[in-house]
Protein backbone atom coordinates (compact mmCIF):
# COMPACT_ATOMS: atom_id res chain seq x y z
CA UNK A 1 41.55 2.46 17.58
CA UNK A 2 41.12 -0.78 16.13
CA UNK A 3 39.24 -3.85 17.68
CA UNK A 4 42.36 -5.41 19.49
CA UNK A 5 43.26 -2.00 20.72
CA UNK A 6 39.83 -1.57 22.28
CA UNK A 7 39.52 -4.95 23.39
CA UNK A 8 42.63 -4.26 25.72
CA UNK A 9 41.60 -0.91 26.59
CA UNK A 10 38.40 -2.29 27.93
CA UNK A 11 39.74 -4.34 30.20
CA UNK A 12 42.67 -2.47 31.35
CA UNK A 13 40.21 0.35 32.47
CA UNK A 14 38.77 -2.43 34.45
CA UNK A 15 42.18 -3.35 35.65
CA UNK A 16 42.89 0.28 36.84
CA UNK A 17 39.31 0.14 38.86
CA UNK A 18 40.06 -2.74 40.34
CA UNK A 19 43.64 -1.56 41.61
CA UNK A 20 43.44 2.17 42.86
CA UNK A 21 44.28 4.20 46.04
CA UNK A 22 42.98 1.60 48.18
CA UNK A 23 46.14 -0.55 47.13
CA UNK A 24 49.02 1.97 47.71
CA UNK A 25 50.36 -0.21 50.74
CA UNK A 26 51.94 -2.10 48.90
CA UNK A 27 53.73 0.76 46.97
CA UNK A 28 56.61 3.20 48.22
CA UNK A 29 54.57 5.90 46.66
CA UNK A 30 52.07 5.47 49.70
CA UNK A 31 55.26 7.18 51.39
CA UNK A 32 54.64 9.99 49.67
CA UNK A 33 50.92 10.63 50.07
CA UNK A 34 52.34 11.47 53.30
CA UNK A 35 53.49 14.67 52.60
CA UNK A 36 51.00 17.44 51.84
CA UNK A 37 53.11 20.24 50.05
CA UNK A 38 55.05 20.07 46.88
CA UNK A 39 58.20 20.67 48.19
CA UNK A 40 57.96 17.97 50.65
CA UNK A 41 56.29 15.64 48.07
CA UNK A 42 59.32 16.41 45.72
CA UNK A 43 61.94 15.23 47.71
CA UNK A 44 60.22 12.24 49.71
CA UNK A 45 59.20 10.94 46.04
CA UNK A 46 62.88 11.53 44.87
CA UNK A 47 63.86 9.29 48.06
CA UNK A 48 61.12 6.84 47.82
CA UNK A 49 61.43 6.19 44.18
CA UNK A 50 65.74 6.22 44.12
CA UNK A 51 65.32 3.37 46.72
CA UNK A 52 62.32 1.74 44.52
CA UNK A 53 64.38 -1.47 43.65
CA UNK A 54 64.49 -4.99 45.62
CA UNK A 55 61.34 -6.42 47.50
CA UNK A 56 58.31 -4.92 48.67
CA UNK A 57 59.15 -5.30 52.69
CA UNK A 58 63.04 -3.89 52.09
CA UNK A 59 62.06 -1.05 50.52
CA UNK A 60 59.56 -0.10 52.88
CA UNK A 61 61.56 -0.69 55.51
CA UNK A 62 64.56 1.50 53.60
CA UNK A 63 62.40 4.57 52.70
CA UNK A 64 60.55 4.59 56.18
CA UNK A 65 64.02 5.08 57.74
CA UNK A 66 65.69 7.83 55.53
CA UNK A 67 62.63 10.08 55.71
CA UNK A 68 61.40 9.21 59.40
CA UNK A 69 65.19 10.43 59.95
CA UNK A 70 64.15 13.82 58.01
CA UNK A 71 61.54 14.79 60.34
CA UNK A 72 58.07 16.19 59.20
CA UNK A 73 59.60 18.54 56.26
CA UNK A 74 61.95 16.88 53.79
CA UNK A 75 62.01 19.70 52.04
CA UNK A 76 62.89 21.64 54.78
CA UNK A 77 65.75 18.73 56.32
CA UNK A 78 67.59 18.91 52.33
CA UNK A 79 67.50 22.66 52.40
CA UNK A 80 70.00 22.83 55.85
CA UNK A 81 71.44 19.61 54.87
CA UNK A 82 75.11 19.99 54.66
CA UNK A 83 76.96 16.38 53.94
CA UNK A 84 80.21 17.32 55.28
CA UNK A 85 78.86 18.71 58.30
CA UNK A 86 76.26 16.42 59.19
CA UNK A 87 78.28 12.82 58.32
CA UNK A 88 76.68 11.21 61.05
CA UNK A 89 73.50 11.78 58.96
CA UNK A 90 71.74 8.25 58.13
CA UNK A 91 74.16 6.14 60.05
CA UNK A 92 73.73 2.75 59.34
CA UNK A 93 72.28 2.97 56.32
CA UNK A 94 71.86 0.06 54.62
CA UNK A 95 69.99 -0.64 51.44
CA UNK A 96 71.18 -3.71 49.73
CA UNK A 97 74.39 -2.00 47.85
CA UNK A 98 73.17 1.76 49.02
CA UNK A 99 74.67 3.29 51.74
CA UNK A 100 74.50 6.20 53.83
CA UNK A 101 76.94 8.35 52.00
CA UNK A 102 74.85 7.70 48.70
CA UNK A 103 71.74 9.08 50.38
CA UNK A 104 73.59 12.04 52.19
CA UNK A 105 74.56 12.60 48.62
CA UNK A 106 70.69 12.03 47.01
CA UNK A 107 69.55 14.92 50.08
CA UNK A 108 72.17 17.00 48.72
CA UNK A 109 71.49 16.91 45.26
CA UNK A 110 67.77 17.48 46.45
CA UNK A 111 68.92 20.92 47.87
CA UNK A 112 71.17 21.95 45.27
CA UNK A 113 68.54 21.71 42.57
CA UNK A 114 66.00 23.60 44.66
CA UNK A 115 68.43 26.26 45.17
CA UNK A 116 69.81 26.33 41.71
CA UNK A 117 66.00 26.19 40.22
CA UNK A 118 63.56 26.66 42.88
CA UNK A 119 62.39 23.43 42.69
CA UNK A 120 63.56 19.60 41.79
CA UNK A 121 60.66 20.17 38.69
CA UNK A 122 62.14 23.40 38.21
CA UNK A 123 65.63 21.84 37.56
CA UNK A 124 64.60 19.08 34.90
CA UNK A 125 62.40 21.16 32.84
CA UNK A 126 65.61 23.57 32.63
CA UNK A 127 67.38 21.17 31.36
CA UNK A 128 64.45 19.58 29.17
CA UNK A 129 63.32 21.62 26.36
CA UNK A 130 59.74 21.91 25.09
CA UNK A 131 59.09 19.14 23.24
CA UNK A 132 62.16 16.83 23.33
CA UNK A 133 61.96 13.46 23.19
CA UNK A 134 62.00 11.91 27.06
CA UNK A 135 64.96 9.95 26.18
CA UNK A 136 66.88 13.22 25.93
CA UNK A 137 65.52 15.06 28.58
CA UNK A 138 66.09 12.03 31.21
CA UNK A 139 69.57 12.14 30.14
CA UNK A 140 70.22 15.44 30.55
CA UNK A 141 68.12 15.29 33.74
CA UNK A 142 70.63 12.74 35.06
CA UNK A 143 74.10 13.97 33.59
CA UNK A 144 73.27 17.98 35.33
CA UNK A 145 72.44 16.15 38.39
CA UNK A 146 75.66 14.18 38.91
CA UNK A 147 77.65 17.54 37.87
CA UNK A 148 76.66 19.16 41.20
CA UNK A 149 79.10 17.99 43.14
CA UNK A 150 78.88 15.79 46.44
CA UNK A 151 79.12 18.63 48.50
CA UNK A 152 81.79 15.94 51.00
CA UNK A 153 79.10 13.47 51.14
CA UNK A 154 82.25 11.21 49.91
CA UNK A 155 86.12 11.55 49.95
CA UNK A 156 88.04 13.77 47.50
CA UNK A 157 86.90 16.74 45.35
CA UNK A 158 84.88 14.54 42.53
CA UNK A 159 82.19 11.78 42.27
CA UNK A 160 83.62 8.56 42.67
CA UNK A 161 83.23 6.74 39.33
CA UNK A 162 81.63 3.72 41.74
CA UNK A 163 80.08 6.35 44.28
CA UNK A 164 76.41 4.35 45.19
CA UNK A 165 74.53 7.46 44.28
CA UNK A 166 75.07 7.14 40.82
CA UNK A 167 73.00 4.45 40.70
CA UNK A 168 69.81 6.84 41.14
CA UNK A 169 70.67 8.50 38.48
CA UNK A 170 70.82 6.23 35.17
CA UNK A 171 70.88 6.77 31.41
CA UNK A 172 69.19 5.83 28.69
CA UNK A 173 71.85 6.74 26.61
CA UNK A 174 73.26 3.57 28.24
CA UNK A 175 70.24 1.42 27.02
CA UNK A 176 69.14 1.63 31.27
CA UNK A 177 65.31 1.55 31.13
CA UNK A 178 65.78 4.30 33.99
CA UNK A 179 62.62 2.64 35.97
CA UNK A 180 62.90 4.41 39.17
CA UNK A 181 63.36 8.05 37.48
CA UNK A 182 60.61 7.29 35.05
CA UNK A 183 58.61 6.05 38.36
CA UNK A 184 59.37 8.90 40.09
CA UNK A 185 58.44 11.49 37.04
CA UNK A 186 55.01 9.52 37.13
CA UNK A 187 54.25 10.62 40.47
CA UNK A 188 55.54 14.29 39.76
CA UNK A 189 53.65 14.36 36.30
CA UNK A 190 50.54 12.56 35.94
CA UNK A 191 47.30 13.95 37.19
CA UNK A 192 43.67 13.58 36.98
CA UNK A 193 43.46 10.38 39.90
CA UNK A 194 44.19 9.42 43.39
CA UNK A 195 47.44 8.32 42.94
CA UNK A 196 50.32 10.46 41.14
CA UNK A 197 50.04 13.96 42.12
CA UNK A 198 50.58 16.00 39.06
CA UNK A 199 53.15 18.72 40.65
CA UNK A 200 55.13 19.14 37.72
CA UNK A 201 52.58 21.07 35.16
CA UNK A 202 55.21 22.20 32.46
CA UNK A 203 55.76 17.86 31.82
CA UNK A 204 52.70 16.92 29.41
CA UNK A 205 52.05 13.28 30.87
CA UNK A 206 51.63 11.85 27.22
CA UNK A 207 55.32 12.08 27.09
CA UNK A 208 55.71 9.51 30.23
CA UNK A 209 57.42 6.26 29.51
CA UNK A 210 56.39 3.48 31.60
CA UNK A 211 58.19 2.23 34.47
CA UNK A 212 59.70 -1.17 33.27
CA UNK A 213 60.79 -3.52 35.90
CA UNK A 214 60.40 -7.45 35.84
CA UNK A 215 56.86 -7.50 36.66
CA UNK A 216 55.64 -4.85 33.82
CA UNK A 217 57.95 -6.29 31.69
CA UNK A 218 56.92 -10.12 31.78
CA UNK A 219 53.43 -8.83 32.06
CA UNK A 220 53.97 -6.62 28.71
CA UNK A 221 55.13 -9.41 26.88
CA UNK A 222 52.19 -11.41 28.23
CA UNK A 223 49.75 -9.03 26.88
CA UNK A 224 51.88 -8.17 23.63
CA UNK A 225 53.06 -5.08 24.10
CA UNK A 226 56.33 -5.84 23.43
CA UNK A 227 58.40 -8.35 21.40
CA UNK A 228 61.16 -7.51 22.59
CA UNK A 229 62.68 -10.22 25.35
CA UNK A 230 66.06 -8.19 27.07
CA UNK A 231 64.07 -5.35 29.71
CA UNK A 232 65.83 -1.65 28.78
CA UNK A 233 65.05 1.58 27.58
CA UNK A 234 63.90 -0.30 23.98
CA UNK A 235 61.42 -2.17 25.58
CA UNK A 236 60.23 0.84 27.99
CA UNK A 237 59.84 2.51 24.50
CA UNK A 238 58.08 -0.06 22.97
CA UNK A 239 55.35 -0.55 25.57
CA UNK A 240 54.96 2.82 26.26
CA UNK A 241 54.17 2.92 22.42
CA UNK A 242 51.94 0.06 22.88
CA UNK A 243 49.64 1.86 25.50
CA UNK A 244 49.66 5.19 23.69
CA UNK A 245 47.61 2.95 21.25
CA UNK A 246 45.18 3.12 24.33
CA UNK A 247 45.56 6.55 25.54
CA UNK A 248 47.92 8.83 23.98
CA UNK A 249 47.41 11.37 26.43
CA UNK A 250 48.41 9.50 29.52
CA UNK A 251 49.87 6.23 28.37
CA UNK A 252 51.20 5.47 32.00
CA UNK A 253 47.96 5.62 33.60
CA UNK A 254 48.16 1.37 33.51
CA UNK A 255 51.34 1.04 35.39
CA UNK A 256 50.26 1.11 38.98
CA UNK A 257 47.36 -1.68 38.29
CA UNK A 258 49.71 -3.76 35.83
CA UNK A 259 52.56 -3.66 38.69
CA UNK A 260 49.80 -4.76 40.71
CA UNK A 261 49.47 -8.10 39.35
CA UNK A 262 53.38 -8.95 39.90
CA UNK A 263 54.13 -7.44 43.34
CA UNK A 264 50.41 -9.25 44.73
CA UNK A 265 51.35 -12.60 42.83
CA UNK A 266 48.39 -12.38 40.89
CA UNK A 267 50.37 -12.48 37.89
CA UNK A 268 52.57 -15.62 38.60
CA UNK A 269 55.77 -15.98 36.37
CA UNK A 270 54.76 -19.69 35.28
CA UNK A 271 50.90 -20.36 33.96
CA UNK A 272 49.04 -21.41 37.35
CA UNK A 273 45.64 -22.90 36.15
CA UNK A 274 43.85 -21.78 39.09
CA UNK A 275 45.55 -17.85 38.94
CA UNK A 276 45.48 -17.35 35.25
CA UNK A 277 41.48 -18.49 35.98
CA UNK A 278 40.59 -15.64 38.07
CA UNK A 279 42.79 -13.12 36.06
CA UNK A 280 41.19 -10.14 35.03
CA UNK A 281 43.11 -10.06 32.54
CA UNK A 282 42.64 -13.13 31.02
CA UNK A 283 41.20 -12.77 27.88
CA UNK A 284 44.07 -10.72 26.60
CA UNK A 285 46.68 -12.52 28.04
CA UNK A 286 48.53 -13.68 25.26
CA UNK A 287 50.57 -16.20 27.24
């Protein structure tokens, strides 16, 4: 590691100190520290991550409702969940362009891969061979999700081309930087702290990419991990790369604190003298 490399490392650790457990209020993933077996931690993190996007209070707000509407077990609620049957399921549902067909169809998917694997993990690693690139495997992850079927969560015998749920379920094939699966696959994957849970052993965490969404991606360029200026799966790539520099065993282990800095304001999007003073991050920041 050379002297930049260490520099940043140094205070990064310090970053992730700084921003632990203590902090998960003001994360959906706090959601899922609810849940105490992996079953029910599989599916509330598949919920809580798909509906990841938008502010902090809406998304709250959004995940609170879908799972205080699946009772104690989620894992339990998806695996008698039947989306033609139960339509009046979610009713309501509103989460900026989401809908409540979109999540009786995310539930459904949820209880299609447990029965078709034994488990959501069970289902992408099936689909994910040993040691294939994550590109690949989040593609395939997404395309043999989508060819379930909606099960009459929406009209007609196929998906909808615009059916909401599709949205959960992005590319990066298509360039997406697939934030809220990569998110999600963080919390499944990555052990060894308070935070992410580690359920999915057969995933080696080094092959994580980071979650990119505005905040880690203006905050990447302000630390130069990244060159590149349009957010996708390039940039992901290229910052993930960047922290592997750091720790190539568990590369992701930054995004929690990092994402810390944008969602708290800490991190404003213009240079504020009296901010940018008390950043921790400071003497890094490239900015």
């Amino acid at each position: 590691m050379d002297k930049d490399a260490y520099k940043l490392k140094v205070y990064l650790d310090r970053l992730n100190t700084r921003y632990g457990k203590a902090y998960l209020p003001s994360d959906p993933l706090e959601f899922v520290h609810g849940y105490r077996t992996p079953e029910d931690r599989e599916v509330a993190g598949l919920i809580a991550s798909s509906l990841a996007y938008g502010r902090v209070e809406g998304i709250r707000r959004s995940v609170g409702a879908v799972l205080g509407a699946m009772g104690k077990s989620p894992a339990a609620f998806a695996m008698r969940f039947d989306p033609a049957r139960d339509r009046a399921a979610f009713a309501g549902f509103v989460h900026r362009f989401n809908r409540a067909a979109d999540i009786r169809c995310l539930v459904w998917f949820a209880r299609r891969m447990m029965e078709e694997a034994g488990s959501i993990g069970a289902f992408f690693t099936k689909g994910c061979p040993e040691g294939a690139e994550m590109k690949e495997a989040l593609a395939a992850f997404s395309e043999n999700v989508l060819g379930i079927g909606h099960g009459g969560a929406y009209p007609g015998r196929g998906l909808p081309k615009d059916a909401g749920v599709r949205f959960f379920f992005p590319s990066p094939k298509d360039g997406s930087a697939c934030k809220r699966l990569n998110l999600y696959l963080r919390w499944m994957v990555r052990r060894g702290d308070a935070l992410d849970f580690g359920i999915w052993k057969e995933v080696d965490p080094a092959r994580l990419i980071v979650p990119l969404d505005t905040h880690i991606a203006r905050i990447s360029s302000n630390l130069g991990l990244t060159k590149r200026s349009t957010p996708g799966w390039k940039m992901a790539a290229e910052v993930t790369a960047a922290l592997k520099r750091l720790d190539p065993h568990d590369p992701v282990k930054y995004d929690f604190a990092l994402t810390r800095l944008g969602i708290l304001a800490a991190c404003p999007s213009r240079r504020d003298k009296e901010k940018c003073a008390a950043c921790m991050i400071r003497e890094v920041c490239v900015l």
